[in-house]
N, C-alpha and C. Protein backbone atom coordinates (compact mmCIF):
# COMPACT_ATOMS: atom_id res chain seq x y z
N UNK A 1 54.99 22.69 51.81
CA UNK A 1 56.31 23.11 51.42
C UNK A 1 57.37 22.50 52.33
N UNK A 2 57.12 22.45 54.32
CA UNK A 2 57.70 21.96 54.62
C UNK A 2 57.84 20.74 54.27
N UNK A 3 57.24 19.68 53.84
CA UNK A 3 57.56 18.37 53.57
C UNK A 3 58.19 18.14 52.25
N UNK A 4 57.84 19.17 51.49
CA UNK A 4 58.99 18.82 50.26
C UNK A 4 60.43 19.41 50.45
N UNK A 5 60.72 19.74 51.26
CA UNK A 5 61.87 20.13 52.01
C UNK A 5 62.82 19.18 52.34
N UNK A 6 61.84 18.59 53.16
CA UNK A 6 62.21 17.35 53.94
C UNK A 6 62.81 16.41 53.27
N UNK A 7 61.86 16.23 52.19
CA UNK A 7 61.71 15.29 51.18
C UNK A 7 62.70 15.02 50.26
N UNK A 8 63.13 16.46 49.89
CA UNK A 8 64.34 17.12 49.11
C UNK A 8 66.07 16.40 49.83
N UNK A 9 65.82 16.74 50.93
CA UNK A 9 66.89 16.72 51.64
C UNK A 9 67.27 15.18 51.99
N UNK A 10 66.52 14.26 52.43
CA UNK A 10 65.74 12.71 52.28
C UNK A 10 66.28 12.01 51.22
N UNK A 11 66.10 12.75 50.03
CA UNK A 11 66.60 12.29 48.93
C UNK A 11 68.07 12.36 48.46
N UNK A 12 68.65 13.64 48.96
CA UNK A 12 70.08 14.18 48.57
C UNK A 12 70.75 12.97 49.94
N UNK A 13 70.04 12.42 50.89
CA UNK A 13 71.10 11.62 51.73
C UNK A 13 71.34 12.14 53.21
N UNK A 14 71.00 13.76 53.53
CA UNK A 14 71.08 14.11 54.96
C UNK A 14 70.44 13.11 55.56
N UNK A 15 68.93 13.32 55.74
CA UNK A 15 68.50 12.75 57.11
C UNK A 15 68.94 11.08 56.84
N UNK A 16 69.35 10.07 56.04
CA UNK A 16 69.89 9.09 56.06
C UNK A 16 70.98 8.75 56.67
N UNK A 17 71.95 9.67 56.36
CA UNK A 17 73.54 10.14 56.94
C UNK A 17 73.31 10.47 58.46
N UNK A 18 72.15 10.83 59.22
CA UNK A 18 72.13 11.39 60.23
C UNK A 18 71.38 10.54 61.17
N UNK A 19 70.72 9.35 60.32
CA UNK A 19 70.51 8.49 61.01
C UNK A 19 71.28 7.56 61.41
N UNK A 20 72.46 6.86 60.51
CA UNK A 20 73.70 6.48 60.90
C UNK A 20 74.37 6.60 61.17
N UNK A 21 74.41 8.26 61.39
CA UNK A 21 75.52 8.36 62.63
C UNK A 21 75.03 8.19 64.14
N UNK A 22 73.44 8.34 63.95
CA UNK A 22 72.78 8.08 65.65
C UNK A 22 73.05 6.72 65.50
N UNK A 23 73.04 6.08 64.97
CA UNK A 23 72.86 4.20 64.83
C UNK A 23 74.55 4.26 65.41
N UNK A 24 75.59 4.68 64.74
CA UNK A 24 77.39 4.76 65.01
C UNK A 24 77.07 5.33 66.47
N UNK A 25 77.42 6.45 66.79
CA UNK A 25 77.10 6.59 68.12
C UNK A 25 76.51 5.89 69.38
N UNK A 26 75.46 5.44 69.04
CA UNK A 26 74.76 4.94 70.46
C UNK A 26 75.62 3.08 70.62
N UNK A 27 76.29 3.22 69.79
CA UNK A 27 77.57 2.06 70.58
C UNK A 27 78.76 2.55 70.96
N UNK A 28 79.19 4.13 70.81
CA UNK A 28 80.05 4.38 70.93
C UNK A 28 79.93 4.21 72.92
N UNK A 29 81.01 4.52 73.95
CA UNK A 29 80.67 4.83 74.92
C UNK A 29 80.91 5.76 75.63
N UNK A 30 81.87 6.48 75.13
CA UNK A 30 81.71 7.71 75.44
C UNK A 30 80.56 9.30 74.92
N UNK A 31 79.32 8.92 76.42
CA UNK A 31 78.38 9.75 76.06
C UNK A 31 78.44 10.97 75.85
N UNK A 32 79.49 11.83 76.65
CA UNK A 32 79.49 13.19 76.02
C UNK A 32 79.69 13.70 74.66
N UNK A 33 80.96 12.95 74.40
CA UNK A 33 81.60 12.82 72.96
C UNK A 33 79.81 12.24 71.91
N UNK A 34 79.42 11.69 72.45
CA UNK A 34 78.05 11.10 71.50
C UNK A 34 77.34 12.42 71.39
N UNK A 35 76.85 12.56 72.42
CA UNK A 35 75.64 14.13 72.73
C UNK A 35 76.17 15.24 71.78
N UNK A 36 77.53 15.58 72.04
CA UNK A 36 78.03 16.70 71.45
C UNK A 36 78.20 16.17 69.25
N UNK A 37 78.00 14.88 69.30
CA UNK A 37 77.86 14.85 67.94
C UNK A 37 76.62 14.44 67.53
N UNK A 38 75.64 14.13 68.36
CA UNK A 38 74.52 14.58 68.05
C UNK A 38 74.19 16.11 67.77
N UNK A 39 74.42 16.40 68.57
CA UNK A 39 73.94 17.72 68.76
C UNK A 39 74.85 18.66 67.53
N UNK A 40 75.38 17.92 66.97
CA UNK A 40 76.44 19.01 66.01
C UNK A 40 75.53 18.53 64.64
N UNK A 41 75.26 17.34 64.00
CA UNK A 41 74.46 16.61 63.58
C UNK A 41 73.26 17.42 63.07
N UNK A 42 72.49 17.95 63.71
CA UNK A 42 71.54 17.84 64.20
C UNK A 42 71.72 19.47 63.80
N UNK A 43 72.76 20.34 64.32
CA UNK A 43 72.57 21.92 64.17
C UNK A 43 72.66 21.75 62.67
N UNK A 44 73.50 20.92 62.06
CA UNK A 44 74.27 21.40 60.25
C UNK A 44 72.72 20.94 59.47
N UNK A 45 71.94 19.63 60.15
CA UNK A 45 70.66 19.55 58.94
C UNK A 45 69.51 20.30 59.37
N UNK A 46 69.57 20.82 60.66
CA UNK A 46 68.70 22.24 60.84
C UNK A 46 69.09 23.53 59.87
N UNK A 47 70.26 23.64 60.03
CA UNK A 47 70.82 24.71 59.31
C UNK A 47 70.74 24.77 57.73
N UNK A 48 70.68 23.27 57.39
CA UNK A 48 70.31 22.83 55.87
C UNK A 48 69.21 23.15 55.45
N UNK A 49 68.20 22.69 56.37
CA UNK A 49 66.99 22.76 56.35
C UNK A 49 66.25 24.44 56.27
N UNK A 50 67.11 25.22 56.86
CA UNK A 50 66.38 26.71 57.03
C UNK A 50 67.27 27.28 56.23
N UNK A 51 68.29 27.20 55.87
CA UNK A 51 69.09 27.68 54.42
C UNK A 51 68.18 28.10 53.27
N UNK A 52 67.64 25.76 52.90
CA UNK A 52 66.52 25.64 51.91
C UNK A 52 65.38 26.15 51.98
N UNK A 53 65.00 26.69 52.99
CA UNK A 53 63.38 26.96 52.82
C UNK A 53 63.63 28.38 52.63
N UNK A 54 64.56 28.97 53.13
CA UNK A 54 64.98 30.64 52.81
C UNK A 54 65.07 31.06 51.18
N UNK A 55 65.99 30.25 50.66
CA UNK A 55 66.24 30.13 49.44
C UNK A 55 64.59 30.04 48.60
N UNK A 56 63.82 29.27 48.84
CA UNK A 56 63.03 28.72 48.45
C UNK A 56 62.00 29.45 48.33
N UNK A 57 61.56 30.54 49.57
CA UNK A 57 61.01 31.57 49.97
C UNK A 57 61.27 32.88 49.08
N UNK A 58 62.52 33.12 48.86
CA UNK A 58 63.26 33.91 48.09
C UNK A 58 62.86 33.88 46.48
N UNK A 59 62.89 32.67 46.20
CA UNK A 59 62.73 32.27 44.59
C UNK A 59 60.91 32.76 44.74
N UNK A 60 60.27 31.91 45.44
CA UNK A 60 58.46 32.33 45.40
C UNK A 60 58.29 33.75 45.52
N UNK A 61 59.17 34.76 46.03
CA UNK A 61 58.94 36.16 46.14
C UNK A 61 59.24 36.72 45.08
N UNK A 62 60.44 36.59 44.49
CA UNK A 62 60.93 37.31 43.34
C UNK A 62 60.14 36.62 42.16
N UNK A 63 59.56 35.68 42.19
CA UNK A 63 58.49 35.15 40.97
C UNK A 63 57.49 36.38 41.42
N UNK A 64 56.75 36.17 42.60
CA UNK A 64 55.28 36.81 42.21
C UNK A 64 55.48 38.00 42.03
N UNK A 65 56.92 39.04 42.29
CA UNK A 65 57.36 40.47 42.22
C UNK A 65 57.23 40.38 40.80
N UNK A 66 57.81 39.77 40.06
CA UNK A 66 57.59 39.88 38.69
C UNK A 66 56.76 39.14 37.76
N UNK A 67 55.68 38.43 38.55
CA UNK A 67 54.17 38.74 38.07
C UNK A 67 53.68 40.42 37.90
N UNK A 68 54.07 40.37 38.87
CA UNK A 68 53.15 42.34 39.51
C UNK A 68 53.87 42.63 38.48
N UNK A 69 54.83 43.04 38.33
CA UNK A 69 55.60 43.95 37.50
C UNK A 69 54.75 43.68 35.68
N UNK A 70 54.70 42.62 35.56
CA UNK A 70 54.48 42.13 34.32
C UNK A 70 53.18 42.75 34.07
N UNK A 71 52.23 42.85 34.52
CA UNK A 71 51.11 42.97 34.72
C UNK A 71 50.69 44.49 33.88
């Protein structure tokens, strides 16, 4: 599941977008200013990332609740 996540997200353009901004950055020279947009980077496709799998988690629960129910 985690990798279709990944995969998901891969496809919509995050982790692509987030690789070019590490690629933009590491010529920039001011390192703090870099770190701190890494690190900002980095919280929003974490945060993407555990959003989707919540969501995702959510949908697989309320399916098998209403298996049971059906039953």
């Amino acid at each position: 599941m985690g990798n279709d996540i990944i995969k998901q997200h891969n496809e919509s353009g995050y982790l692509d977008a987030l690789c070019k901004n590490l690629h933009f950055y590491s010529k920039q020279q001011n390192y703090s200013s870099q770190l701190l947009a890494i690190a900002q980077d980095t919280l929003f496709l974490m945060l993407g990332l555990f959003l989707s799998s919540i969501s995702q988690l959510v949908l697989v629960n309320s399916h098998a609740l209403l298996l049971l129910l059906n039953q």
